[in-house]
N, C-alpha and C. Protein backbone atom coordinates (compact mmCIF):
# COMPACT_ATOMS: atom_id res chain seq x y z
N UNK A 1 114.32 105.97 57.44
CA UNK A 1 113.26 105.26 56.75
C UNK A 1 113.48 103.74 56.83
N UNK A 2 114.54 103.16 56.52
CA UNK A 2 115.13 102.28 56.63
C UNK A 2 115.22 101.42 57.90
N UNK A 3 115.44 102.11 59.00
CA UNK A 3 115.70 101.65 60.45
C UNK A 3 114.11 101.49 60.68
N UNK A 4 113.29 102.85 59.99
CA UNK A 4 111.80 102.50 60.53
C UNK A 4 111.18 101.07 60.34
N UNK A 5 111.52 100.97 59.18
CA UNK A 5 111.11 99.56 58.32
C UNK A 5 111.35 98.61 59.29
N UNK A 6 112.63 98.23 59.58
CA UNK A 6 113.06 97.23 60.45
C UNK A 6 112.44 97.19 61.86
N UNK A 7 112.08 98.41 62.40
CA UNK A 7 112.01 98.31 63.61
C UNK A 7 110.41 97.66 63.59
N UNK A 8 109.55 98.43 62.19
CA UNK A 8 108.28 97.64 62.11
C UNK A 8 107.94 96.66 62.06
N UNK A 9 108.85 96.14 61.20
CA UNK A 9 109.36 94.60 60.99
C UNK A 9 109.42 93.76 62.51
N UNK A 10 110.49 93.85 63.34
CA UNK A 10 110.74 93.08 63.88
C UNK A 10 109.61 93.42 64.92
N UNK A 11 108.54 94.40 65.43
CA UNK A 11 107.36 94.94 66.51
C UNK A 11 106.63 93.80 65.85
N UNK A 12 106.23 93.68 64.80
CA UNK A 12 105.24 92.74 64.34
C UNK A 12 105.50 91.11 64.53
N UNK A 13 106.75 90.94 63.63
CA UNK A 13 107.42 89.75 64.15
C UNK A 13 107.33 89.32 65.95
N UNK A 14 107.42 89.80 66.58
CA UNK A 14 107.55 89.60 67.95
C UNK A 14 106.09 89.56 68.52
N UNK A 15 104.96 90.05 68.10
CA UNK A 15 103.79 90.32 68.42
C UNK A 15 102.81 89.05 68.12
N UNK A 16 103.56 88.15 66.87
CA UNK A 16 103.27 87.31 66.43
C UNK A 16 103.63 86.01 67.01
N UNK A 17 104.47 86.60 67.60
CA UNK A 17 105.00 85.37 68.48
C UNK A 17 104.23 85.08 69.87
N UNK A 18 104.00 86.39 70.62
CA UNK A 18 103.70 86.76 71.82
C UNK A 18 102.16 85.90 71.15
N UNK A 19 101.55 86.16 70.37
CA UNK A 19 100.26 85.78 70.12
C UNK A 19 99.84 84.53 70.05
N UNK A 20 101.10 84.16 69.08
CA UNK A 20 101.11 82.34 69.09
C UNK A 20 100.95 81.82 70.30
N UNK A 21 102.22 82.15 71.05
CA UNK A 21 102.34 81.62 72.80
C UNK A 21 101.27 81.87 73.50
N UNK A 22 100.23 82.97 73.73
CA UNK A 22 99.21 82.98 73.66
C UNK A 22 97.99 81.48 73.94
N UNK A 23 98.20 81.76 72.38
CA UNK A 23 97.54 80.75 71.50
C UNK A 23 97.85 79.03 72.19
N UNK A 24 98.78 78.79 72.20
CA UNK A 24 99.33 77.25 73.23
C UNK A 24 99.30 77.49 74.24
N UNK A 25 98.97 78.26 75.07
CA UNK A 25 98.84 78.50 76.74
C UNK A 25 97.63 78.22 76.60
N UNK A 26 96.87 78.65 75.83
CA UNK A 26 95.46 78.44 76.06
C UNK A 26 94.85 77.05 76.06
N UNK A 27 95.50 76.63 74.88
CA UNK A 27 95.62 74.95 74.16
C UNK A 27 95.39 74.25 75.39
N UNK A 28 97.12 74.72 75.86
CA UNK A 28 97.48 73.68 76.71
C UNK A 28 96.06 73.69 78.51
N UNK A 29 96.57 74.37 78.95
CA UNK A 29 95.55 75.15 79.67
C UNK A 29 94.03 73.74 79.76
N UNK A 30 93.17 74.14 78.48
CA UNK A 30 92.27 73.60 78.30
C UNK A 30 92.29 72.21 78.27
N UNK A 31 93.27 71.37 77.56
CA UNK A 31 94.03 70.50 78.40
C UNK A 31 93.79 69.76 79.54
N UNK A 32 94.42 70.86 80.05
CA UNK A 32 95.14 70.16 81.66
C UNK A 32 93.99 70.10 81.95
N UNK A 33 92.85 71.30 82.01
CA UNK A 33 91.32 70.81 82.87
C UNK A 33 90.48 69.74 82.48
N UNK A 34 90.63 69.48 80.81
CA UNK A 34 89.85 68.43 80.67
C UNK A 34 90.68 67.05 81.34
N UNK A 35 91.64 67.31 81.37
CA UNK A 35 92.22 66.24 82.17
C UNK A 35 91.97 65.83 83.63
N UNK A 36 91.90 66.82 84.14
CA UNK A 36 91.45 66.99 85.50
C UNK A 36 90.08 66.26 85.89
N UNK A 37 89.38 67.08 85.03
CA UNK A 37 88.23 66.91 84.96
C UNK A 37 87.45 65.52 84.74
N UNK A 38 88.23 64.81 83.80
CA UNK A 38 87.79 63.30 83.42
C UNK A 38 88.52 62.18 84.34
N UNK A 39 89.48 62.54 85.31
CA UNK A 39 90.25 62.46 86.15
C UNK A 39 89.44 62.06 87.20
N UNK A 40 88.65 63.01 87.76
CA UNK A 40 87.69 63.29 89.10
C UNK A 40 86.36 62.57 88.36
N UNK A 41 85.48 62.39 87.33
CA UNK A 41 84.78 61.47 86.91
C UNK A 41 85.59 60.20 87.03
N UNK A 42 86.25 59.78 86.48
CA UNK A 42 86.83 58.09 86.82
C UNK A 42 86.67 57.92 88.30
N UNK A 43 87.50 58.81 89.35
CA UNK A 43 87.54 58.44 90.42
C UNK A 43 85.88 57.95 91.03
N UNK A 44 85.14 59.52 90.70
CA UNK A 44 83.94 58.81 91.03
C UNK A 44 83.23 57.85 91.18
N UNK A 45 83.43 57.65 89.33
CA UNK A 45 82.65 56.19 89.31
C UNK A 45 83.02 55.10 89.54
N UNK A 46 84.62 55.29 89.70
CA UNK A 46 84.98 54.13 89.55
C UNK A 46 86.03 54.00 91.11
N UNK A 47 86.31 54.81 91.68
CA UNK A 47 86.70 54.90 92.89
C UNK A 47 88.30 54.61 92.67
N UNK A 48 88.86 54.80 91.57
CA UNK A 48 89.81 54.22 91.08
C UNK A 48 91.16 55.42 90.98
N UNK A 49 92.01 56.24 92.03
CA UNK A 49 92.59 56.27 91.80
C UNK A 49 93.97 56.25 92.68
N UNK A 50 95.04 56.50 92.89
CA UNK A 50 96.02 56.52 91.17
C UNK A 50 95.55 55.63 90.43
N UNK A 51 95.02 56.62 89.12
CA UNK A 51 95.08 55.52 88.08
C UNK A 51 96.29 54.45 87.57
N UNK A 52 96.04 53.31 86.60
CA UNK A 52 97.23 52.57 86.46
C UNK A 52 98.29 53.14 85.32
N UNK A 53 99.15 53.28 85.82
CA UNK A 53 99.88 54.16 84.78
C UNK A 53 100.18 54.06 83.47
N UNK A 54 99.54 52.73 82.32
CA UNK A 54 99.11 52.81 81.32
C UNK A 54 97.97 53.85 81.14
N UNK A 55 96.87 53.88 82.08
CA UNK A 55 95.56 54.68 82.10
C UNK A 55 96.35 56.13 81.92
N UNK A 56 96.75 56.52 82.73
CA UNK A 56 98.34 57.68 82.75
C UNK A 56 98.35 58.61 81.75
N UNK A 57 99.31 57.32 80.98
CA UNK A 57 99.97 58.04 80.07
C UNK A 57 99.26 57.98 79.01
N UNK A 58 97.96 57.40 78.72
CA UNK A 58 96.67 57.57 77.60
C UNK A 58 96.79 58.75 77.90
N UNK A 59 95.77 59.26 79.08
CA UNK A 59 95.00 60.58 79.50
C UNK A 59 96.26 62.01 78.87
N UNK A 60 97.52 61.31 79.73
CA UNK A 60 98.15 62.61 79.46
C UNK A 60 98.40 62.82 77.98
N UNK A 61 98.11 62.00 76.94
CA UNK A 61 98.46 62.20 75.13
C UNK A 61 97.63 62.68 74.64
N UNK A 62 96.24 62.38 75.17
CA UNK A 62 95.43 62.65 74.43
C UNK A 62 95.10 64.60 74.00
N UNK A 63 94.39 64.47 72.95
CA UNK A 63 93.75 65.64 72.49
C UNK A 63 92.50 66.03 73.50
N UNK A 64 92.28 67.56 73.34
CA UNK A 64 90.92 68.29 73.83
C UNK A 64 89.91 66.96 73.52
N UNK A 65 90.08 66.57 71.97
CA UNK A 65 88.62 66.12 71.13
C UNK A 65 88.54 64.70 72.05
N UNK A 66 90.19 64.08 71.91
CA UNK A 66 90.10 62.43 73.06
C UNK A 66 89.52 62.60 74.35
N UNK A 67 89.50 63.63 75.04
CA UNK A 67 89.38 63.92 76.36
C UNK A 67 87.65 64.04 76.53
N UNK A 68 87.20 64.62 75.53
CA UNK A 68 85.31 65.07 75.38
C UNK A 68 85.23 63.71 75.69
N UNK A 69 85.65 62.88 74.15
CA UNK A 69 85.12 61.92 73.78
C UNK A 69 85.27 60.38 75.05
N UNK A 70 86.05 60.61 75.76
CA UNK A 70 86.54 60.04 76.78
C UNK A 70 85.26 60.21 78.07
N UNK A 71 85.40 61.74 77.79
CA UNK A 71 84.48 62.18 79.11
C UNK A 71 83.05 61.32 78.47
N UNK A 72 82.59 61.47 77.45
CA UNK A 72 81.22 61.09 76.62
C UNK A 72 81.17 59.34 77.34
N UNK A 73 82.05 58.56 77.21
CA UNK A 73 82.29 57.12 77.24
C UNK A 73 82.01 56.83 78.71
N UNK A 74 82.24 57.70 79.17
CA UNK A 74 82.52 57.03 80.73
C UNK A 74 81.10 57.05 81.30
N UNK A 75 80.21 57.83 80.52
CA UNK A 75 78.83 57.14 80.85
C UNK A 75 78.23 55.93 80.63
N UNK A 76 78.72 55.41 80.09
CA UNK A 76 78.32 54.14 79.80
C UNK A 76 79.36 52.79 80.32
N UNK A 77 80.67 53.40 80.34
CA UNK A 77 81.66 52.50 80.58
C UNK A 77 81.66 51.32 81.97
N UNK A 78 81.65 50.23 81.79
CA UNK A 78 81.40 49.22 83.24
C UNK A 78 82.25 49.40 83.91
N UNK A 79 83.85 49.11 83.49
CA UNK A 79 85.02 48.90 83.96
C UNK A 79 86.23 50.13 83.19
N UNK A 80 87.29 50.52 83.55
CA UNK A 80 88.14 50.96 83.15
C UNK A 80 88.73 50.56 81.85
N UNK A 81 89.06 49.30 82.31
CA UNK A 81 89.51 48.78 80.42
C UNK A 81 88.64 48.71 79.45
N UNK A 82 87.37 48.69 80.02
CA UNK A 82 86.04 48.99 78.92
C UNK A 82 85.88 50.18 78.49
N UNK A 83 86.72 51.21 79.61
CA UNK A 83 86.57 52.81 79.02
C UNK A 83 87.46 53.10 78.58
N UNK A 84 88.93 52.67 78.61
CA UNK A 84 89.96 53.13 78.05
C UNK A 84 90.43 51.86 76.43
N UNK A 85 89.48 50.80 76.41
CA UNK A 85 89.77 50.51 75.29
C UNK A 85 88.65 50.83 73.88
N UNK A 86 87.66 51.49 74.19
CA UNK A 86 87.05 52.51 73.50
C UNK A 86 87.99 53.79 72.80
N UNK A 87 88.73 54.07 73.18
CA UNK A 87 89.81 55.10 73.06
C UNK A 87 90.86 54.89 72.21
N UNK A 88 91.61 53.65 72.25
CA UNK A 88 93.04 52.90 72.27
C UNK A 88 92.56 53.34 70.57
């Protein structure tokens, strides 16, 4: 009864984990494409890359929500530092 307990215990425990990890693969994942993605817009418009590696290491910090909101800006944005200091 005892061993059952535990063994339930720790199936769940572990399931919870597997789920979490899950859960940040996906995160991350979604991520990387919006990154990508706002990545290949700059270049477009702006014919601009490697970006400058301040531009860089913005893109790579940012959140899902920085990355929309990033993607949203760059319609309007003239220049790079006009789009990345909207952000800052």
């Amino acid at each position: 009864m005892l061993a059952e307990r535990v063994e339930s215990w720790m199936q769940d425990r572990e399931n919870k984990g597997k789920k979490r990890g899950e859960e940040r693969g996906k995160v991350k994942g979604r991520i990387d494409g919006l990154t990508e993605l706002v990545m290949q817009q700059i270049q477009h418009k702006f014919g601009t890359l490697p970006l400058p590696s301040t531009y860089q290491k913005q893109l790579q910090q940012m959140t899902d929500v920085e990355l929309l909101t990033l993607g949203n800006l760059l319609l309007e944005a003239q220049t790079l530092d006009d789009l990345f200091s909207q952000v800052a």
